[in-house]
Protein backbone atom coordinates (compact mmCIF):
# COMPACT_ATOMS: atom_id res chain seq x y z
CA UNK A 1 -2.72 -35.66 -42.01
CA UNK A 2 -2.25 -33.89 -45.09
CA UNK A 3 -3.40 -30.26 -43.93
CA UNK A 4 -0.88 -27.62 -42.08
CA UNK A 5 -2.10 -26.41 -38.68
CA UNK A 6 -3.05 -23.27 -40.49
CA UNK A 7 -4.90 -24.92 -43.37
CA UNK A 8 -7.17 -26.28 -40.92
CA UNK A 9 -7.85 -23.38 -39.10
CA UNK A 10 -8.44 -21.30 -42.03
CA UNK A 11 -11.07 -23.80 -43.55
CA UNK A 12 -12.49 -23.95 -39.88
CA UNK A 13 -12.53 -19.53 -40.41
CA UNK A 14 -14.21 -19.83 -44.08
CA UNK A 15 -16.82 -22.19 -42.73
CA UNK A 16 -17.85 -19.77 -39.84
CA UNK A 17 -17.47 -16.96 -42.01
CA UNK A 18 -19.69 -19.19 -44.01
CA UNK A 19 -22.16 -19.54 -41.62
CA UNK A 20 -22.75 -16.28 -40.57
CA UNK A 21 -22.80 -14.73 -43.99
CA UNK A 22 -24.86 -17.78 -45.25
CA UNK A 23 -22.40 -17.74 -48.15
CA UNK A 24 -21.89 -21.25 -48.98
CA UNK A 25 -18.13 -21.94 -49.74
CA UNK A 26 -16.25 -24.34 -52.26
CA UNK A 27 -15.57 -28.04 -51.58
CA UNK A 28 -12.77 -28.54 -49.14
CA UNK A 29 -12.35 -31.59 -51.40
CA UNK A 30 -11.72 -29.61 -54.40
CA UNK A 31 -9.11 -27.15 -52.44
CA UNK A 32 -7.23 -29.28 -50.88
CA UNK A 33 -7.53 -32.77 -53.14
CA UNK A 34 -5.01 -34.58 -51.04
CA UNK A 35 -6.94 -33.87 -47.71
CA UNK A 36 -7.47 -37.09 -45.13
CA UNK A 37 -10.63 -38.09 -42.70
CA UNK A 38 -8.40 -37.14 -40.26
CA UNK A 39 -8.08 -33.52 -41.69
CA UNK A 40 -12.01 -33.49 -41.42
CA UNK A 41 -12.28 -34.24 -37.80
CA UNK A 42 -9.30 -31.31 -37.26
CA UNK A 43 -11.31 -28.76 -39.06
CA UNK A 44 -14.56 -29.76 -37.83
CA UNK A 45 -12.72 -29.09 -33.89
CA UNK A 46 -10.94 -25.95 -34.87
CA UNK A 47 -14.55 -24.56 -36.24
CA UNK A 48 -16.30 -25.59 -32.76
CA UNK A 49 -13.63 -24.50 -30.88
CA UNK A 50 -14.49 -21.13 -32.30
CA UNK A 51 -17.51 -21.45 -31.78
CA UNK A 52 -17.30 -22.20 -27.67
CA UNK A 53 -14.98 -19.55 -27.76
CA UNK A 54 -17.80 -17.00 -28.53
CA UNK A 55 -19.79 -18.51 -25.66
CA UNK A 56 -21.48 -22.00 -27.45
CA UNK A 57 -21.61 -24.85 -24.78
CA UNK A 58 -21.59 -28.14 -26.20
CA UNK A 59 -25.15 -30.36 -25.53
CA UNK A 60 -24.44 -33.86 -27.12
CA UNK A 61 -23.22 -35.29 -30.51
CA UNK A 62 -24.66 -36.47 -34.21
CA UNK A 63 -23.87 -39.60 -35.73
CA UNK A 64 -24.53 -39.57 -39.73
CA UNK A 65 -24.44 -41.73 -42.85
CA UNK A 66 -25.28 -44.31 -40.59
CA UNK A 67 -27.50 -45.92 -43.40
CA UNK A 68 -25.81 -48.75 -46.31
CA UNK A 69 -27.51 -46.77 -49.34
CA UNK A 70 -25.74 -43.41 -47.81
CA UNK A 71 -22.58 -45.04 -47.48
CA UNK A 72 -22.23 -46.59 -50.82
CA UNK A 73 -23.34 -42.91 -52.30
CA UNK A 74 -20.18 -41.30 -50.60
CA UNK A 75 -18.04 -44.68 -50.79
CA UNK A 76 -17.69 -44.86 -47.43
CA UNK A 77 -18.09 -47.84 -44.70
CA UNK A 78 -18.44 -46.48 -41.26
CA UNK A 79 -20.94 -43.12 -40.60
CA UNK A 80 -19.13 -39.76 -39.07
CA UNK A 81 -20.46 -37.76 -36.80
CA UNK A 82 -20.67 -33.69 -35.66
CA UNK A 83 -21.12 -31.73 -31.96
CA UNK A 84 -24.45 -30.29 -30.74
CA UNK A 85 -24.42 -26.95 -29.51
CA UNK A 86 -26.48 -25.11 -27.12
CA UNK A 87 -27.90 -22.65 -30.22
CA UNK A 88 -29.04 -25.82 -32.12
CA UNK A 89 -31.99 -26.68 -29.75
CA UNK A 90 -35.78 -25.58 -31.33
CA UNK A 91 -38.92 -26.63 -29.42
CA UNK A 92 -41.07 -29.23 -30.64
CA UNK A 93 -43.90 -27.81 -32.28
CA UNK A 94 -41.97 -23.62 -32.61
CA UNK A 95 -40.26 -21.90 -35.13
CA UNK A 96 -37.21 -22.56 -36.74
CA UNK A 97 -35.74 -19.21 -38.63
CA UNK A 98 -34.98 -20.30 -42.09
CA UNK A 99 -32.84 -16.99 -42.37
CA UNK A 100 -30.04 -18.03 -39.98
CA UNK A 101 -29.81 -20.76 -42.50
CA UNK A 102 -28.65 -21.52 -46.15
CA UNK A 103 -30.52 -24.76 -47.61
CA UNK A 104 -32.24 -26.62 -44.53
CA UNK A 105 -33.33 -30.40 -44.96
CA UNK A 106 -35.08 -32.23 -42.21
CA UNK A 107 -34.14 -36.10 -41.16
CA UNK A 108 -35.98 -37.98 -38.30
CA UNK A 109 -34.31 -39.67 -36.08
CA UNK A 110 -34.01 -41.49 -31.87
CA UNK A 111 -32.47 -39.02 -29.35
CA UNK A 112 -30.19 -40.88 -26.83
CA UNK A 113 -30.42 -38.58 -23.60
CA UNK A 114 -27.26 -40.23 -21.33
CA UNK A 115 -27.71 -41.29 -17.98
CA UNK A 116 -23.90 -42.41 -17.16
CA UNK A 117 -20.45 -41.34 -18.86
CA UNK A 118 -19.93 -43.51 -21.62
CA UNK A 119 -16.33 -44.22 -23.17
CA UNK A 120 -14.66 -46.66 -25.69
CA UNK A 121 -12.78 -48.40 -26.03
CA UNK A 122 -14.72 -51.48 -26.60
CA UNK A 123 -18.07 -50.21 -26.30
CA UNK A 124 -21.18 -52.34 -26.87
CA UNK A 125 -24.53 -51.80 -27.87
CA UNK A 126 -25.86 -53.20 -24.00
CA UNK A 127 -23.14 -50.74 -22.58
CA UNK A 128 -25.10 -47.73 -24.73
CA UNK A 129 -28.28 -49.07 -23.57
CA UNK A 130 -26.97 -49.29 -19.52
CA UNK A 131 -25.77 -45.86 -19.72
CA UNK A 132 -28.91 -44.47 -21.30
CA UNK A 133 -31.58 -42.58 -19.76
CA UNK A 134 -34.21 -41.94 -22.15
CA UNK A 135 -34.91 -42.24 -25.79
CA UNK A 136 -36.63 -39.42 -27.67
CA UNK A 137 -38.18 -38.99 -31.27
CA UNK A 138 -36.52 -36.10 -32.69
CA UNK A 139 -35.98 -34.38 -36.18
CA UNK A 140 -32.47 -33.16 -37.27
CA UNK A 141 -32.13 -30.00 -39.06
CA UNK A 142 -29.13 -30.19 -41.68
CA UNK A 143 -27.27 -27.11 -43.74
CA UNK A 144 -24.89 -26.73 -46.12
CA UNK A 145 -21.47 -24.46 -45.20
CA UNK A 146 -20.01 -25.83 -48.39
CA UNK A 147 -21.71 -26.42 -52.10
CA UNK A 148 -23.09 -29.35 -52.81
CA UNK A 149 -22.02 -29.30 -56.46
CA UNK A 150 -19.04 -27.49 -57.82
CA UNK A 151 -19.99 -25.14 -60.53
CA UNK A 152 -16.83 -26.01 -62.51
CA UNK A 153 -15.88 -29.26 -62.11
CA UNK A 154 -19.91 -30.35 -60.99
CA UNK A 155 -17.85 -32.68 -58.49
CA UNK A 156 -20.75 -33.23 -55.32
CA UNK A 157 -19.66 -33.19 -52.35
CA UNK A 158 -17.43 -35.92 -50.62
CA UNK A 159 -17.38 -36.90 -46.94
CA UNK A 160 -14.48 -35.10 -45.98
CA UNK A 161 -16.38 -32.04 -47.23
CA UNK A 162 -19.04 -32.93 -44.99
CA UNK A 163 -17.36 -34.05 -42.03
CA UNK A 164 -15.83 -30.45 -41.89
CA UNK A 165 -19.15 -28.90 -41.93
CA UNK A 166 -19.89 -30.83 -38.89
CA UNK A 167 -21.90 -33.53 -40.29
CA UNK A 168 -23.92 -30.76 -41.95
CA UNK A 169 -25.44 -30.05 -38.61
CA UNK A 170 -27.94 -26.92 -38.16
CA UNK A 171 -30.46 -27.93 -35.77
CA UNK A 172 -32.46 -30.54 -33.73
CA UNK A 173 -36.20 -30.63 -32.52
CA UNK A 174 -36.46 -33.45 -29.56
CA UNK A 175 -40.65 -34.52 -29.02
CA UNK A 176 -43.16 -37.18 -29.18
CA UNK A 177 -42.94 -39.52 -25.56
CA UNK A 178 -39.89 -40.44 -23.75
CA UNK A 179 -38.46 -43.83 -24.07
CA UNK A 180 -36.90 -45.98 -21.56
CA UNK A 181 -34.56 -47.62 -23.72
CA UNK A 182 -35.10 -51.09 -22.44
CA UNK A 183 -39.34 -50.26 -22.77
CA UNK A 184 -39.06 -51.15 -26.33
CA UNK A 185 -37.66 -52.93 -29.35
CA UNK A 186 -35.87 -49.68 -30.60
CA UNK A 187 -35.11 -51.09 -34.19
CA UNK A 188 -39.40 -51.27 -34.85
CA UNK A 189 -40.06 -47.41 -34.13
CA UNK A 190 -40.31 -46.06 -36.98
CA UNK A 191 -42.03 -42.47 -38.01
CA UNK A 192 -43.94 -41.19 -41.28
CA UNK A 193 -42.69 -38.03 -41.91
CA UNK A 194 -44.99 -35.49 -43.14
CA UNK A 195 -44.44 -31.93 -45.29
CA UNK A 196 -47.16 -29.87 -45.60
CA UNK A 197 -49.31 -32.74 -44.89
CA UNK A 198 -48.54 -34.42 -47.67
CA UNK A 199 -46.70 -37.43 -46.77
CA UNK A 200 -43.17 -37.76 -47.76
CA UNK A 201 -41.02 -40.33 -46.26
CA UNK A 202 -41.58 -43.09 -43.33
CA UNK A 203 -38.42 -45.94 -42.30
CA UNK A 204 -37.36 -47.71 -39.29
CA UNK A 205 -35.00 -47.49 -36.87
CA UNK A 206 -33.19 -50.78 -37.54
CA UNK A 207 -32.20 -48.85 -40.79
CA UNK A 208 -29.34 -47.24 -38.47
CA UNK A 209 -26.66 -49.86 -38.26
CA UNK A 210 -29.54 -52.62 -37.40
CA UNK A 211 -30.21 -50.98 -33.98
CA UNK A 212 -29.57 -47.15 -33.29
CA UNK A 213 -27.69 -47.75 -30.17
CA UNK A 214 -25.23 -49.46 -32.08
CA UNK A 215 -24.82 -46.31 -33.48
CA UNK A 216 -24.26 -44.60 -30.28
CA UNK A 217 -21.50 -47.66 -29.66
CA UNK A 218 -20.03 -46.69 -32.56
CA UNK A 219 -19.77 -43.46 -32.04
CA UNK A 220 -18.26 -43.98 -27.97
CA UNK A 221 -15.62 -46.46 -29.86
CA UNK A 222 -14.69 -43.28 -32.34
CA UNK A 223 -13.97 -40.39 -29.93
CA UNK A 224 -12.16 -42.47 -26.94
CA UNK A 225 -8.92 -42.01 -28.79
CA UNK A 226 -9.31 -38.46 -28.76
CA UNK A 227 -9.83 -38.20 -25.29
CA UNK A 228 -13.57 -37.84 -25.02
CA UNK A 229 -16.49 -39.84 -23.85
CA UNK A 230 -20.29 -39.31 -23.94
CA UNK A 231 -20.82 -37.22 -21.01
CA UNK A 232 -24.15 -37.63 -18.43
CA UNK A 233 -27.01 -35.30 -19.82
CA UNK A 234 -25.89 -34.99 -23.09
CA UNK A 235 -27.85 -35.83 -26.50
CA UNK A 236 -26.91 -38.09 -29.40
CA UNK A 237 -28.61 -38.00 -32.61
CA UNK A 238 -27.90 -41.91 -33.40
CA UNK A 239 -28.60 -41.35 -37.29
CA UNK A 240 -31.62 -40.84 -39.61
CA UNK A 241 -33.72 -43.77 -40.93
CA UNK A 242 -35.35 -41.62 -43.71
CA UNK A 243 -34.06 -39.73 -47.09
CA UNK A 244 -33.07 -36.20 -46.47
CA UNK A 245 -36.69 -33.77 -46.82
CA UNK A 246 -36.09 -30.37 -48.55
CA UNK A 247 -37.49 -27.85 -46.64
CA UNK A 248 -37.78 -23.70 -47.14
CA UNK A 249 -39.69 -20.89 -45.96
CA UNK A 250 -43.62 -21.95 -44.83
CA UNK A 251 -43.08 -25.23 -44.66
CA UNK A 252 -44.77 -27.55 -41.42
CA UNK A 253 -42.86 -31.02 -40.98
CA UNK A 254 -44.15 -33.90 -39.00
CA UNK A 255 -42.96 -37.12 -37.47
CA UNK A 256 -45.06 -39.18 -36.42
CA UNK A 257 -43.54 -41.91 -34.17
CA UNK A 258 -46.85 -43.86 -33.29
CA UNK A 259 -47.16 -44.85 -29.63
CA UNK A 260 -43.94 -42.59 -28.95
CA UNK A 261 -45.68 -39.50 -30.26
CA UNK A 262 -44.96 -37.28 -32.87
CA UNK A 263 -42.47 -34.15 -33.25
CA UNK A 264 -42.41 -31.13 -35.78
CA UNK A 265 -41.47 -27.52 -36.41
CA UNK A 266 -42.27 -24.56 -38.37
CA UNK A 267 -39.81 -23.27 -40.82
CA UNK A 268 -40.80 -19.18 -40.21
């Protein structure tokens, strides 16, 4: 790691400070040019652990960047992922309050909802599906703690920017049917995603990794060494399957999932 223990926690300060001010920040990347993935992960933990300190309970995980065309953009070969938090939830179909936010997008994605406690080493896509309970459409909310584009230097942002901004997590929206995960072919649900009405982007699930619970795998294999596993009850986002939709004040997006049902929100 290329960070002090006090670099890291003040970049984990600046992005809650960040947050709460809805003052988007400079590129880690351009602060700190020498910083590591590793550096990422520690700021993204020092900025939650603030967070549960202030009375957040942690509901799940994200896995991101889990598509090839993402990946190349950010030169990159494996996805990262960010912590759900209690605060994060929204009801299918209510409100989401575009001014606790900065610049929201919307992705849709599956929900894993875990049965059993999950933990890598060595974890497999049939262990993911043994240990999961149901499968749920669902549309991730993303923000930006940190600029996207540096006014000077017009650098975009790099992954270890948006690792530290935990995956550029803001909020998720679960709906549409549950899933038994073994009911269907996962990697053919697919959703057409809707602003407005007007229709904006559709994909697969297959787009994630070839199966989303490879994802989930993934994402078992990355935390073990740290300690953790994917506890009973909680949610994991396993990774979008469409482009990134712009959304602001007004705006109605829709997923429809089909057979599995359809999930949206309300950006009030």
């Amino acid at each position: 790691m290329a960070l002090s223990k006090d670099d890291i926690l003040s970049c984990a300060r600046r992005l809650h400070q960040a947050e709460k001010t809805r003052t988007q920040i400079r590129q880690l990347s351009q602060d700190y040019p020498a910083i590591t993935i590793a550096d990422a992960y520690a700021i993204q933990k020092a900025w939650v652990d603030i967070k549960l300190a202030e009375g957040r309970i942690v509901k799940g995980h994200k896995i991101g960047l889990t598509s090839k065309a993402m990946q190349s953009a950010l030169s990159i070969d494996e996805p990262d992922s960010g912590v759900l938090l209690d605060d994060m939830f929204f009801a299918d179909g209510g409100l989401v309050p575009t001014d606790r936010f900065i610049g929201t997008r919307v992705e849709a994605e599956l929900a894993f909802i875990m049965s059993k406690r999950l933990s890598g080493p060595d974890c497999t896509m049939f262990d993911v599906l043994n240990a999961t309970d149901f499968v749920v459409p669902a549309l991730e909310i993303l923000d930006t703690r940190i600029e996207r584009v540096d006014p000077k230097t017009k650098a975009t942002r790099k992954i270890f920017d948006t690792v530290a901004d935990n995956a550029a997590n803001a909020g998720i929206v679960l709906g549409g049917r549950p899933i038994r995960p073994l009911e269907a072919d996962l990697r053919w649900i697919g959703a057409l995603c809707f602003k407005n009405g007007q229709l904006e982007e559709t994909g697969l699930a297959a787009g994630v990794l070839n199966h989303p619970a490879t994802a989930v795998a993934w994402l078992a294999n990355k935390i073990a060494p740290l300690g953790l596993a994917l506890e009973p009850g909680q949610v994991v986002l396993a990774g979008s399957f469409i482009r990134p939709i712009e959304t602001r004040k007004g705006d109605t997006i829709q997923a429809d999932y089909g057979a599995y049902g359809s999930v949206n929100c309300y950006f009030a």
